[in-house]
C-alpha atoms as a PDB file:
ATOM      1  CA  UNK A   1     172.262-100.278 -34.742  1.00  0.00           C
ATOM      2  CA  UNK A   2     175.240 -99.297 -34.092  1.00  0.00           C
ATOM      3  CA  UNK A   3     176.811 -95.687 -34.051  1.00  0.00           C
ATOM      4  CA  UNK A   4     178.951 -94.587 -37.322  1.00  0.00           C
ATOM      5  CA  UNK A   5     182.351 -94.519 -35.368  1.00  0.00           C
ATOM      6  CA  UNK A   6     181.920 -98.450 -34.321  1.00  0.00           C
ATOM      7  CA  UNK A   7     180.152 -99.841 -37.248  1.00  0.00           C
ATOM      8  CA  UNK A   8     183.205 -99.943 -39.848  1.00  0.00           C
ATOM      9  CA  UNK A   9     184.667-102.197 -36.639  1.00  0.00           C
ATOM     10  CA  UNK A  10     181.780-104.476 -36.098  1.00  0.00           C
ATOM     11  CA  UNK A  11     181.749-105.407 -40.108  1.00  0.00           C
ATOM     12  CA  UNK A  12     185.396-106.199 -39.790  1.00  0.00           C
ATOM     13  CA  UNK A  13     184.578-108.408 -36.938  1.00  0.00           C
ATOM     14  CA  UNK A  14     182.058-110.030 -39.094  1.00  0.00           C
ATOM     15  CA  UNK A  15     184.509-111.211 -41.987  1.00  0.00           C
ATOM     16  CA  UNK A  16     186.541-114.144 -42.145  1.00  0.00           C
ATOM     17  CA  UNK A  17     189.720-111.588 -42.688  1.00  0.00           C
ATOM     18  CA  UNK A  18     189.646-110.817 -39.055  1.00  0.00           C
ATOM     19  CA  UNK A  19     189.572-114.007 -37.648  1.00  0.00           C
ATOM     20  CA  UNK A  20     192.868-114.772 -39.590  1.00  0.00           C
ATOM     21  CA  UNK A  21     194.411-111.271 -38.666  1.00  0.00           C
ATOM     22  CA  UNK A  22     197.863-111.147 -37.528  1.00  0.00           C
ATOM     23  CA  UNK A  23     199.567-108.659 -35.750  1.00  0.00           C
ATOM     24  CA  UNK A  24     201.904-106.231 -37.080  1.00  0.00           C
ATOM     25  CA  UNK A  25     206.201-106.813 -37.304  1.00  0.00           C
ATOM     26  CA  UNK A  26     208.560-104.998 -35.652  1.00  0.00           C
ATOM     27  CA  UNK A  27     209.263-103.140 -38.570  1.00  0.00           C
ATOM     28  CA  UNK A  28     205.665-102.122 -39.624  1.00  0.00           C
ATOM     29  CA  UNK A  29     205.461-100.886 -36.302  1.00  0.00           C
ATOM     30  CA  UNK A  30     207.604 -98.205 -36.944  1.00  0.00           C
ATOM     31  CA  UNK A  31     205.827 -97.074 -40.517  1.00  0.00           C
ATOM     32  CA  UNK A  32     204.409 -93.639 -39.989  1.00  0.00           C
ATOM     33  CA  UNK A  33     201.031 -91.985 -41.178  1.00  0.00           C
ATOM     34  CA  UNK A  34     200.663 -88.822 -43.130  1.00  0.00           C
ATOM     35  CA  UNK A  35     200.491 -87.105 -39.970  1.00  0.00           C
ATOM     36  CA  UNK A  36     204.001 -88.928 -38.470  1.00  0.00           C
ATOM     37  CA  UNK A  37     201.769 -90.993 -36.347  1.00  0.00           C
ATOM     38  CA  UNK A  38     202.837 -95.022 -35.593  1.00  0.00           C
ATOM     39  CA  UNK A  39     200.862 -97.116 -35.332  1.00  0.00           C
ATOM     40  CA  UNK A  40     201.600 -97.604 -30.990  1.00  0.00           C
ATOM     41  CA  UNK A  41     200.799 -93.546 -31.066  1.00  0.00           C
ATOM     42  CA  UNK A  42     197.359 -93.921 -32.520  1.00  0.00           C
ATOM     43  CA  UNK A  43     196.948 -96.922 -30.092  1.00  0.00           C
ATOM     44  CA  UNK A  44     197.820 -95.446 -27.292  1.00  0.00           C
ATOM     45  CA  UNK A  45     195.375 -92.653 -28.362  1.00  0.00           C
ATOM     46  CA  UNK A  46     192.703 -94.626 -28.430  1.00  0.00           C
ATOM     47  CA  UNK A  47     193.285 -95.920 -25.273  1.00  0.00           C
ATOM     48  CA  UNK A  48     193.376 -92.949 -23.543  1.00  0.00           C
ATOM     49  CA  UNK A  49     190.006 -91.452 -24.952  1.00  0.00           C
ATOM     50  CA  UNK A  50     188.303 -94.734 -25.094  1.00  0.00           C
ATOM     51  CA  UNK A  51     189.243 -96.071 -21.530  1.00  0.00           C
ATOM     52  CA  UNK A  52     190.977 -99.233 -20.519  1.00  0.00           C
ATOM     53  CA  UNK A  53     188.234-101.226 -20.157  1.00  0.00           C
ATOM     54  CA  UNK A  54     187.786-100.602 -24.552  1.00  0.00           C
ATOM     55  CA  UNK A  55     192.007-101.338 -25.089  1.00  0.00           C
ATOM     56  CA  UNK A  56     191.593-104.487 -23.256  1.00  0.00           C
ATOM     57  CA  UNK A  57     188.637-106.052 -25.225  1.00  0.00           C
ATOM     58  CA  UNK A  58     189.875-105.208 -28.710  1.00  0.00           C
ATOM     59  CA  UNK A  59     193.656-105.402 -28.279  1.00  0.00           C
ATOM     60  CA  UNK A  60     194.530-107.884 -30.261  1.00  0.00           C
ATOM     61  CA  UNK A  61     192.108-105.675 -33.399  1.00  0.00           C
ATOM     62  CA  UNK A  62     193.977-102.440 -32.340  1.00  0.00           C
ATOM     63  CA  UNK A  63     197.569-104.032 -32.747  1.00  0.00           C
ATOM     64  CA  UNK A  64     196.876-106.356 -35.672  1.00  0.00           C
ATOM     65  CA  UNK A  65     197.894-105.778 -39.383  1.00  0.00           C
ATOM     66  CA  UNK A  66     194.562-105.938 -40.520  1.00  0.00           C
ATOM     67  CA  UNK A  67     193.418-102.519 -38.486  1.00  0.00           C
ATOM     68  CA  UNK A  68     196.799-100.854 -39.325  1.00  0.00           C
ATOM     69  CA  UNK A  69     196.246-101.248 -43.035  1.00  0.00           C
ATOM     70  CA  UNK A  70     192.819-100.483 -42.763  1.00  0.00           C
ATOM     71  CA  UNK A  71     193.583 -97.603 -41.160  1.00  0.00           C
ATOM     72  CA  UNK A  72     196.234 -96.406 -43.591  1.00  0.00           C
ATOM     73  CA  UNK A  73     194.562 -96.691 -46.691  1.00  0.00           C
ATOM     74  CA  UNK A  74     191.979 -94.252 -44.887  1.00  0.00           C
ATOM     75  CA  UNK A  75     194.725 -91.876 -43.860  1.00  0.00           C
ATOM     76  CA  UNK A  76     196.541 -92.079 -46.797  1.00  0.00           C
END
């Protein structure tokens, strides 16, 4: 079992909406959270507490549209 900060990830991982994710435009890029937060900030946040070794094997999840609005409707 996983622990509750990973799980929400591994279910995405598990859908067929992830394996047709796409990564955010340009333009989305620059859309801000409640807290003025981009969507590169939060990124880069997470790699820095998670380590590189994390960034590089979920990328692609961290930087697609599908985490971003996931992410939003949370913060939102």
């Amino acid at each position: 079992m996983s622990c509750p900060k990973h799980r929400e990830l591994e279910e995405a991982l598990n859908t067929e909406r992830y394996k047709a994710f796409k990564p955010t435009t340009a333009e989305e890029r620059l859309e801000r959270d409640c807290f003025g937060n981009t969507q590169a900030d939060l990124v880069a946040k997470i790699r820095e507490e998670e380590g590189e070794e994390y960034y590089q094997k979920w990328k692609h999840w961290l930087w697609s549209r599908f985490a971003w609005e996931d992410y939003m409707r949370v913060a939102g």
